[in-house]
N, C-alpha and C. Protein backbone atom coordinates (compact mmCIF):
# COMPACT_ATOMS: atom_id res chain seq x y z
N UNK A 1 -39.37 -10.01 -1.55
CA UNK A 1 -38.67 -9.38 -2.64
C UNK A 1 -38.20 -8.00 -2.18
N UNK A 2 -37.40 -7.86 -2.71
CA UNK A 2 -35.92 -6.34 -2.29
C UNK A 2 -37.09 -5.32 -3.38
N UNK A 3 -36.95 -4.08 -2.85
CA UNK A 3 -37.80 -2.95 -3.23
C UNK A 3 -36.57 -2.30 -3.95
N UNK A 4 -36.72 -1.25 -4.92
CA UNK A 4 -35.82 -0.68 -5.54
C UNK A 4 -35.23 0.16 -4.87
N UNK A 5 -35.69 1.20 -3.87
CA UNK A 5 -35.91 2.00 -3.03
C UNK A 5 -35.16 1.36 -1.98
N UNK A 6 -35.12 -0.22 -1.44
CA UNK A 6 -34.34 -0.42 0.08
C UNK A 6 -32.84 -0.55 -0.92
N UNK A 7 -32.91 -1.43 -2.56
CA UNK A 7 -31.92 -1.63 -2.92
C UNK A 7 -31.02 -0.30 -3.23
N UNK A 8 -31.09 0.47 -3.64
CA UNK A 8 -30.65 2.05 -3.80
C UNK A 8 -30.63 2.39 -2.75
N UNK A 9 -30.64 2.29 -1.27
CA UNK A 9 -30.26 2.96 0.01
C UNK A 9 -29.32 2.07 0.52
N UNK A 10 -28.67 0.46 0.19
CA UNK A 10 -27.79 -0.29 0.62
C UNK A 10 -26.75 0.01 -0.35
N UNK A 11 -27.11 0.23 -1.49
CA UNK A 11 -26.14 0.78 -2.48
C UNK A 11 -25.61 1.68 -1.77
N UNK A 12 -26.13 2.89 -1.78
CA UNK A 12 -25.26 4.09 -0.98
C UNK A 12 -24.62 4.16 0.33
N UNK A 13 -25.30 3.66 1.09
CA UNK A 13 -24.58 3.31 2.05
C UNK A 13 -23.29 2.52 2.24
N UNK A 14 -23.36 1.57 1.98
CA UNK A 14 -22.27 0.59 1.36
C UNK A 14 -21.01 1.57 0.79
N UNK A 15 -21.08 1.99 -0.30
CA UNK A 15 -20.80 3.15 -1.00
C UNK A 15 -20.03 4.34 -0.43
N UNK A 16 -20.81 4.61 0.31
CA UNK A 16 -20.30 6.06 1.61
C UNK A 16 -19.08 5.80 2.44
N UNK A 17 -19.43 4.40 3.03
CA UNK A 17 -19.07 3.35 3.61
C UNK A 17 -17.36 3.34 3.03
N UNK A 18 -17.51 2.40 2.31
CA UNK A 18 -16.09 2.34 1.40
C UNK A 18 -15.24 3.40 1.18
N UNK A 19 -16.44 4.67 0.83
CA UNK A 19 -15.58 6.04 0.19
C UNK A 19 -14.78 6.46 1.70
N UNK A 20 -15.61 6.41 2.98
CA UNK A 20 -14.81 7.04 4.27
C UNK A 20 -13.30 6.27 4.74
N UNK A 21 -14.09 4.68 4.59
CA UNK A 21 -12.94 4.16 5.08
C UNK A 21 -11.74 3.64 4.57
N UNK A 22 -11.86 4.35 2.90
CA UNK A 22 -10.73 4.28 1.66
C UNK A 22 -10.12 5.95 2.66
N UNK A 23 -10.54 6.75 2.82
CA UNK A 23 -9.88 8.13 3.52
C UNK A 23 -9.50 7.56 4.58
N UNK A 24 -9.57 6.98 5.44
CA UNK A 24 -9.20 6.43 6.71
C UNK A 24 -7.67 6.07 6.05
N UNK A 25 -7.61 4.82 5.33
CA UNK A 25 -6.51 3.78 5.59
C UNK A 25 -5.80 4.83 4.53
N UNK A 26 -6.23 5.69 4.26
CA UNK A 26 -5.35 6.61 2.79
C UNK A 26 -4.72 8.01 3.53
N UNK A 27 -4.82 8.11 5.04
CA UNK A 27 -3.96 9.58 5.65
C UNK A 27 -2.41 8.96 5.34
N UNK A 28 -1.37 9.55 5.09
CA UNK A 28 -0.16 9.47 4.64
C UNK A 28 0.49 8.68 5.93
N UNK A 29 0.80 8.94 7.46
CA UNK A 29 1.03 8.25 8.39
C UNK A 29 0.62 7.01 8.19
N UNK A 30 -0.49 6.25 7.99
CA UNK A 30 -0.45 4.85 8.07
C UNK A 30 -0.04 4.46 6.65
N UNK A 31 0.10 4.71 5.68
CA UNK A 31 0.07 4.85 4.62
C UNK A 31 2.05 4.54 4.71
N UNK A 32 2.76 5.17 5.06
CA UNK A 32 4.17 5.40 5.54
C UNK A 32 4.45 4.19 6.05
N UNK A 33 3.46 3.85 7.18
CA UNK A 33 4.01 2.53 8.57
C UNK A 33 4.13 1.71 7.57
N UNK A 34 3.09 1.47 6.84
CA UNK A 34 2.58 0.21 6.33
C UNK A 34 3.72 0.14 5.23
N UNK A 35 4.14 1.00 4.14
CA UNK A 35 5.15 0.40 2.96
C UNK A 35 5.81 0.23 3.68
N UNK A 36 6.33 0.52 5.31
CA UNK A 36 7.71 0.71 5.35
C UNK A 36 7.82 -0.64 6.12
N UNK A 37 7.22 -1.19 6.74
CA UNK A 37 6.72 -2.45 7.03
C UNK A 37 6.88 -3.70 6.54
N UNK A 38 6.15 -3.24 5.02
CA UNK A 38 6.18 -4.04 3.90
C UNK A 38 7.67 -4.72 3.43
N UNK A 39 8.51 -3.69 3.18
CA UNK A 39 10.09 -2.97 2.76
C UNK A 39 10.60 -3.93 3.76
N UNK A 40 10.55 -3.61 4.82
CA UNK A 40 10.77 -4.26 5.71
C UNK A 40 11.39 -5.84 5.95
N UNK A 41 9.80 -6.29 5.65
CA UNK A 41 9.89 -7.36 5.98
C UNK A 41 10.30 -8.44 4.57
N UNK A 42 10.35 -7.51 3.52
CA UNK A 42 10.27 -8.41 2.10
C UNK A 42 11.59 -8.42 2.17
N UNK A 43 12.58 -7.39 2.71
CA UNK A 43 14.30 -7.39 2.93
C UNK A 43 14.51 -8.89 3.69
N UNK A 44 14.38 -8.64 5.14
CA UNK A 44 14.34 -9.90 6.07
C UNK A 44 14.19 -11.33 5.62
N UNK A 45 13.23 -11.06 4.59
CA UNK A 45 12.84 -12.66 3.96
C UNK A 45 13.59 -13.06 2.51
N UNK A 46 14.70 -11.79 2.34
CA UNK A 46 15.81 -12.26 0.82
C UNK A 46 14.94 -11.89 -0.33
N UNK A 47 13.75 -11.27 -0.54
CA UNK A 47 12.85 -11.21 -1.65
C UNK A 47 13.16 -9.72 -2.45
N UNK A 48 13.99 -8.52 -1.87
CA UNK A 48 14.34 -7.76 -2.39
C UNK A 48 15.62 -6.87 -1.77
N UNK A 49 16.31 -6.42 -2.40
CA UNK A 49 17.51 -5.69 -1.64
C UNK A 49 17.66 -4.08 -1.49
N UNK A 50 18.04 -3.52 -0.53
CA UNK A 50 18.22 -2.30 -0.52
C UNK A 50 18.85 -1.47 -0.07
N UNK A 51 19.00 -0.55 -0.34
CA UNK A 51 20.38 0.71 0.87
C UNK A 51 19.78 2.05 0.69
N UNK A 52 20.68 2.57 1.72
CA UNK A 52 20.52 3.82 2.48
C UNK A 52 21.35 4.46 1.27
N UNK A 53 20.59 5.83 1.15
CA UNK A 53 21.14 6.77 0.34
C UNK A 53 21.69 7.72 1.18
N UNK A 54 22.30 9.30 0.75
CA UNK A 54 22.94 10.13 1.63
C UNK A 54 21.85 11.01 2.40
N UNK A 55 20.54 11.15 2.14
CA UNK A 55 19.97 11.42 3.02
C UNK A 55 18.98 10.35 4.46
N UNK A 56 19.78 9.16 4.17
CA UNK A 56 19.24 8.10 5.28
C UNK A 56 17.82 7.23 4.81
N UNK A 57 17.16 7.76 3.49
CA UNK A 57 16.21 7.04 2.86
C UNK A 57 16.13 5.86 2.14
N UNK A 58 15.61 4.83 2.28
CA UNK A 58 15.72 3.57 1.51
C UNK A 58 15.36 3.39 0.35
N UNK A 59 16.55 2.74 -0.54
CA UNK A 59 16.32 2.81 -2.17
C UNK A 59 16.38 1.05 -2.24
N UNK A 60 15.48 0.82 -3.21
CA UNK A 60 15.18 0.07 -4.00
C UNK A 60 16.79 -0.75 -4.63
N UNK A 61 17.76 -1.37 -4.36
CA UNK A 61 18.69 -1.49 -5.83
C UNK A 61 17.91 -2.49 -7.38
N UNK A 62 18.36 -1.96 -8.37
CA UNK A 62 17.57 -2.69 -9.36
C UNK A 62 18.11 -4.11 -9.43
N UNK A 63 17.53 -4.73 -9.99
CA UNK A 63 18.09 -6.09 -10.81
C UNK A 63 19.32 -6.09 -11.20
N UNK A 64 19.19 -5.30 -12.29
CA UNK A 64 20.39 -4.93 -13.35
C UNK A 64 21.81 -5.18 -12.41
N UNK A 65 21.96 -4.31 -11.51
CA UNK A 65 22.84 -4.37 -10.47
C UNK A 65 23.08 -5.27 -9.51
N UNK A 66 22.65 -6.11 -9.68
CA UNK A 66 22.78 -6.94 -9.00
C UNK A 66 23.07 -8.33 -9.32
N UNK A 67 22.83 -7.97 -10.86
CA UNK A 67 23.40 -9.39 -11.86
C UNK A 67 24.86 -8.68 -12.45
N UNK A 68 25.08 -8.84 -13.28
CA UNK A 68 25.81 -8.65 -14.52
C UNK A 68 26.18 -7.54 -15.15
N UNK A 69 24.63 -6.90 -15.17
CA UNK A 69 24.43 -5.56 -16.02
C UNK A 69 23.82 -6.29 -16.86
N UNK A 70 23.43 -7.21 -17.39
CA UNK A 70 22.63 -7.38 -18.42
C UNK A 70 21.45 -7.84 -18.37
């Protein structure tokens, strides 16, 4: 049987655990690769559309625009 004491030290650990390596994958650089990746590849595969604005950044176009307007 699990002691309260080992169970409350796997808790935290575990815990610590998660909290560091949520800061890891959360610095803004990978954070960047990865949507842009994402963006990326969801274009390539017809699942969403998009363009370059006047400062060279990628926008989203909506729905709306792309039907009818309605």
């Amino acid at each position: 049987m699990i002691t309260i004491t080992t169970a409350v030290t796997i808790t935290m650990i575990v815990t610590m655990f998660a909290f560091y390596f949520g800061q890891y994958l959360g610095r803004n650089d990978k954070v960047e690769v990865l949507v842009d990746s994402m963006l990326t590849r969801l274009e390539k595969d017809g699942y969403i559309k998009t363009k370059k604005n006047e400062k060279g950044e990628t926008e989203l176009i909506p729905i709306k625009d792309l039907t009818n307007g309605g």
